[in-house]
Protein backbone atom coordinates (compact mmCIF):
# COMPACT_ATOMS: atom_id res chain seq x y z
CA UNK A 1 92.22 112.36 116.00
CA UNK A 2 91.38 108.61 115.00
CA UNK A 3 93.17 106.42 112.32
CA UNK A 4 91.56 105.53 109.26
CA UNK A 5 91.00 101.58 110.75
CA UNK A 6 89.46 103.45 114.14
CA UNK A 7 87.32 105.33 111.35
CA UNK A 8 85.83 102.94 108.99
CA UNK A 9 85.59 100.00 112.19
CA UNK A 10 83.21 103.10 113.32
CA UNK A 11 80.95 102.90 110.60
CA UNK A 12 81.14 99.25 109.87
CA UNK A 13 79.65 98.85 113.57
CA UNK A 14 76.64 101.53 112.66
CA UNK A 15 75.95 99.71 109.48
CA UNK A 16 76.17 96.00 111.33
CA UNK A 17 71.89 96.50 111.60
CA UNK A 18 71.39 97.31 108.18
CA UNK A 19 73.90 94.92 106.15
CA UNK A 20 73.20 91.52 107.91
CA UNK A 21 75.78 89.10 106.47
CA UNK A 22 76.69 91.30 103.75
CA UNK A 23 80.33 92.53 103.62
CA UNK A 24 81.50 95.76 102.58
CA UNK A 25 84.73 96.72 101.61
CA UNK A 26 86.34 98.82 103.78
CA UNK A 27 88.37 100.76 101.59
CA UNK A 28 85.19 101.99 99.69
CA UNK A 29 84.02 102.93 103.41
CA UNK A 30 86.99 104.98 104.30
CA UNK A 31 86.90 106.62 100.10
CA UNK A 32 83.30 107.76 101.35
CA UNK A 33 84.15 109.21 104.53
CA UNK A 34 86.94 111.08 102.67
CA UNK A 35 85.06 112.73 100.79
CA UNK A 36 82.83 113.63 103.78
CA UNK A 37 85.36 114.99 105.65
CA UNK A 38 86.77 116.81 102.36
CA UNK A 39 83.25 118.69 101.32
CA UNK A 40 82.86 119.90 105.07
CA UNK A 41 86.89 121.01 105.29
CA UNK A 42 86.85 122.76 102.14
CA UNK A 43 83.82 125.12 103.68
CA UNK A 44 85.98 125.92 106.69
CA UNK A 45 89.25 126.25 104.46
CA UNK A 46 87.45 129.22 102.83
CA UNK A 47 86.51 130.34 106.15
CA UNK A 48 90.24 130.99 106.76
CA UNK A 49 89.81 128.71 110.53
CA UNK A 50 91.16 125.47 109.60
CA UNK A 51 94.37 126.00 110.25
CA UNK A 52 93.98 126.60 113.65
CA UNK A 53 92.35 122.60 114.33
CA UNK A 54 95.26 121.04 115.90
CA UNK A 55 96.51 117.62 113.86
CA UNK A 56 95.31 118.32 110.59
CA UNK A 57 98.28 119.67 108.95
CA UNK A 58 101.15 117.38 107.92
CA UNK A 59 104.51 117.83 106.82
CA UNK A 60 106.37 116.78 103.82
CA UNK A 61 110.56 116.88 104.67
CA UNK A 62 112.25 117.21 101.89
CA UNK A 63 110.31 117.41 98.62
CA UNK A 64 112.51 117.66 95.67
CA UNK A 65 112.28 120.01 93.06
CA UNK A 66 114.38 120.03 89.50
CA UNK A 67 115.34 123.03 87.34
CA UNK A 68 113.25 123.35 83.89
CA UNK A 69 113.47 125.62 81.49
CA UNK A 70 110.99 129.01 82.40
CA UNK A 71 109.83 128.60 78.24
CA UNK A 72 108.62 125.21 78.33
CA UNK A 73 107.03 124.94 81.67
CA UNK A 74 103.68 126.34 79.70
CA UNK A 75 103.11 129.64 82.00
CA UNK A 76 103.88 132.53 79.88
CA UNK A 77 104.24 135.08 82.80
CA UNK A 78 107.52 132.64 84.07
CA UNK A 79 109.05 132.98 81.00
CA UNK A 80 110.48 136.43 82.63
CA UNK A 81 112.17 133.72 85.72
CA UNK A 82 116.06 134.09 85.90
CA UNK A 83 115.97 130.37 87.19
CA UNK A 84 112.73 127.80 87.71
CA UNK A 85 112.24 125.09 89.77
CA UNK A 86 109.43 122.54 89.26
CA UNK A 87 108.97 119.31 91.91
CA UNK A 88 110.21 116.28 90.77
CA UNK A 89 106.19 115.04 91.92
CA UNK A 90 102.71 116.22 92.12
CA UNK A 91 102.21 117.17 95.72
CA UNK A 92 99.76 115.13 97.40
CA UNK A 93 95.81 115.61 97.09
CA UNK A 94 95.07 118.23 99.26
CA UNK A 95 91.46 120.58 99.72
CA UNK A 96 91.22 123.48 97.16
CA UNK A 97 88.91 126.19 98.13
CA UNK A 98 88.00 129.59 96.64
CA UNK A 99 90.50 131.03 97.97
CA UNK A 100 93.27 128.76 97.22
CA UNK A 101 94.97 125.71 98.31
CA UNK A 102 95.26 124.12 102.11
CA UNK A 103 99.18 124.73 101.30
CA UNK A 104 100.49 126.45 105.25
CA UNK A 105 104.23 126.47 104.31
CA UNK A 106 106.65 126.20 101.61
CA UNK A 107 109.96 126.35 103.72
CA UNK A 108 113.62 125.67 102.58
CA UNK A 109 115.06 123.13 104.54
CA UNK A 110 117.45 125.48 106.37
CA UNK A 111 114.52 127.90 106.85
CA UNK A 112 116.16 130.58 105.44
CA UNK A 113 113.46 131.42 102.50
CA UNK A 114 109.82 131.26 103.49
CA UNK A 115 108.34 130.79 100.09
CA UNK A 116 104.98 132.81 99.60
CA UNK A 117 102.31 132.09 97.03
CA UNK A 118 101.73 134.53 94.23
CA UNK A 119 100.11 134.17 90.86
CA UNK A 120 101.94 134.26 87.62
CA UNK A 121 99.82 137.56 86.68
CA UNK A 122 101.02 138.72 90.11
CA UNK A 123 104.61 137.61 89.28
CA UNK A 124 105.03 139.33 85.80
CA UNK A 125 103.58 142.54 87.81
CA UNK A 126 106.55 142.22 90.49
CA UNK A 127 109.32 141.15 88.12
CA UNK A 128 108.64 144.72 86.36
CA UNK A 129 108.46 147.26 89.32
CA UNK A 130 111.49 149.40 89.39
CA UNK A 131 111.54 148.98 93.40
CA UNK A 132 110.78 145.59 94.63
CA UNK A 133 112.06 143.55 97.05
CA UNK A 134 114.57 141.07 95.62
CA UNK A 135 114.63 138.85 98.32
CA UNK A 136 110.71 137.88 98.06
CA UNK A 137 110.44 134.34 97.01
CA UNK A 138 107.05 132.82 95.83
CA UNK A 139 105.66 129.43 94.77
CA UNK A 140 102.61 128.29 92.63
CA UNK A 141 100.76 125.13 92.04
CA UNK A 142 100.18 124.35 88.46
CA UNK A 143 98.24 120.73 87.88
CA UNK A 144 99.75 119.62 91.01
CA UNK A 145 103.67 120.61 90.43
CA UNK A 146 104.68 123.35 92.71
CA UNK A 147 106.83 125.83 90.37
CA UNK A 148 109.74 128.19 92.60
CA UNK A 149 110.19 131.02 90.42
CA UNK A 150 113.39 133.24 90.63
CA UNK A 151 115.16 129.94 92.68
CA UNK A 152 117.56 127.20 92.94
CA UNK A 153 116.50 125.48 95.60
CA UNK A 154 116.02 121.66 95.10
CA UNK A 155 114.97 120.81 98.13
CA UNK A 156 111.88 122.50 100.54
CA UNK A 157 109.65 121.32 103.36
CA UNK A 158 105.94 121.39 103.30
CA UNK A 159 103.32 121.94 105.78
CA UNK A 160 100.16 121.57 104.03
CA UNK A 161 96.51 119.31 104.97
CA UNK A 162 96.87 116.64 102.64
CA UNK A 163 93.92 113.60 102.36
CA UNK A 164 96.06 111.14 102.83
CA UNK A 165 98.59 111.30 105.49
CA UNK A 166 100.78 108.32 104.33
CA UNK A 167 101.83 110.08 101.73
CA UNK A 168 103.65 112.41 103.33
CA UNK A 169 106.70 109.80 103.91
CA UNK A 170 106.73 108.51 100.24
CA UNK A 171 107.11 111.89 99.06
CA UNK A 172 109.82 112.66 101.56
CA UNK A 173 113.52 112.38 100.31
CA UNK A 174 114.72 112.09 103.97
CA UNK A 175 112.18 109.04 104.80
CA UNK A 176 113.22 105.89 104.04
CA UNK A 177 109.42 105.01 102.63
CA UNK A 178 110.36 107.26 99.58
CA UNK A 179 112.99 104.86 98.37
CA UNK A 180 110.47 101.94 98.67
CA UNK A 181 111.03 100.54 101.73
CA UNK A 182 108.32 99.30 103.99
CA UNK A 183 111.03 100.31 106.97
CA UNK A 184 109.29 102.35 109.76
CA UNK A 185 106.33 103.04 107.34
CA UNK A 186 102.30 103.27 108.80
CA UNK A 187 100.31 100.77 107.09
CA UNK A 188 97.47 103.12 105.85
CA UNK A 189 95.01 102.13 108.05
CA UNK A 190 97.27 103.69 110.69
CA UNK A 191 97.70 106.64 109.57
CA UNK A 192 95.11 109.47 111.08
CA UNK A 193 91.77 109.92 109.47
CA UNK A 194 91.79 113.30 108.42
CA UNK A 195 89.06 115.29 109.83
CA UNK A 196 89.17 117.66 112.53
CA UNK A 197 87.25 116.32 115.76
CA UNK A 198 84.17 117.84 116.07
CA UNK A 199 82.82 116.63 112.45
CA UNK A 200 84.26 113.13 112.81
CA UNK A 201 80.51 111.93 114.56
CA UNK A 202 79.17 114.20 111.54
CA UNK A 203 80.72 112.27 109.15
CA UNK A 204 80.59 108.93 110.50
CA UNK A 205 77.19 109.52 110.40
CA UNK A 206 76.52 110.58 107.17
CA UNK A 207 79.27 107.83 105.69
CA UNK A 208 76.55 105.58 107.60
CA UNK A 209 73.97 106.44 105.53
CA UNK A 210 75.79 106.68 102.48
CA UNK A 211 77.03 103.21 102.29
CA UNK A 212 73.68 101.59 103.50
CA UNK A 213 71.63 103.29 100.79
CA UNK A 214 74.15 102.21 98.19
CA UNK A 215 74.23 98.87 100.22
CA UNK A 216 70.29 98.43 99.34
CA UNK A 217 70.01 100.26 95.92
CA UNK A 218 72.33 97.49 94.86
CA UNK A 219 70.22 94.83 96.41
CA UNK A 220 66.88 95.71 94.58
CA UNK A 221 68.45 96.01 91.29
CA UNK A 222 70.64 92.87 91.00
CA UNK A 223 67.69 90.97 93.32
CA UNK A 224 64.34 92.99 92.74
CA UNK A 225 62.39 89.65 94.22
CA UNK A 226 64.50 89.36 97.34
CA UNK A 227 62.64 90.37 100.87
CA UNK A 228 65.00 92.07 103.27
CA UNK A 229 65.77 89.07 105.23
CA UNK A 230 68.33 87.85 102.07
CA UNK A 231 70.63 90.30 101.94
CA UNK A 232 73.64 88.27 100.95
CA UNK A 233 75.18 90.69 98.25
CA UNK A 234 78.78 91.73 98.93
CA UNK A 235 79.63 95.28 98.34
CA UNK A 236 83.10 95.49 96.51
């Protein structure tokens, strides 16, 4: 894999022919290739065979979670919970597809409970079987908490293919970039772009194009008498 500076230096060399001493910013570039990446990931997510791309997934150590009160948490079905957990943050932007989130693992940090997800409707279902396994734990995702129903843990590791790698550390209660310290922390541009190998070219590509056809829509607006040989605009 390549790091988001490896990434967007990529594209800024394709576009060096078609933005002559213009200057575009390069964290709209790498927003654009995101997104890319994210449409094209999100296709394979459904196809169940992303998790097998080696580098994509990263790992949140520690992610803290707090006990709230199952009637206020504002999902009826968890109202039934003996004990509920909800993180202390949202989890990270990660792809959603149809059929569900690019979470792999929800782990305790002793990895002694492999958390599993389950729907609340599915929850309320299990809670009132007469024979059910007690020692199935589940999580959900509910706008961007992760709720542990039926649990006390406060702490769990994450495996999951997040956008943005960095923040895996600033989310981490072990890493020393969660307390605000710059300390062994990647600068973002760093980190690793997030795309599996074969559709970084694919991307790069169509960031390329992208950017250079925003590049000159913005020319001939703001400068409809300008010829091509004065583009001086800067894209911010």
């Amino acid at each position: 894999m390549i790091t988001n500076k490896e990434f967007v230096s990529r594209v800024v060399n394709g576009l060096k022919a078609l933005t002559k001493d213009s200057h575009v910013s390069w964290r709209y570039i790498l927003g654009i290739g995101r997104q890319k990446a994210t449409f094209l990931m999100s296709q394979k997510l459904d196809e169940m065979t992303l998790f097998k791309e080696d580098g994509l997934i990263s790992y949140i150590e520690c992610f803290r979670l707090k006990k709230v009160k199952s009637k206020d948490c504002g999902i009826v079905e968890f109202t039934l919970c003996d004990n509920l957990m909800k993180s202390c943050e949202k989890l990270p932007d990660g792809l959603f597809g149809k059929n569900g989130s690019s979470i792999f693992s929800v782990i305790n940090v002793d990895n002694s409970i492999d958390y599993k997800y389950i729907t609340p409707r599915q929850f309320a279902r299990n809670k009132k079987r007469k024979y059910r396994r007690k020692d199935s734990r589940y999580f959900y995702i509910k706008d961007g908490y992760l709720y542990l129903p039926d649990s006390n843990n406060e702490l769990v590791d994450i495996g999951m293919i997040m956008l943005d790698k960095d923040q895996a550390d600033e989310l981490s209660d072990c890493s020393d970039c969660s307390s605000g310290s710059s300390s062994g922390c990647k600068s973002k541009w760093d980190t690793e772009f997030v795309c599996p190998d074969k559709f970084i070219d694919l991307v790069a590509r169509e960031t390329i194009q992208e950017v250079a056809n925003f590049y000159r829509t913005s020319i001939e607006d703001e400068n409809p008498n300008l010829d091509s040989n004065q583009k001086t605009k800067t894209v911010k």
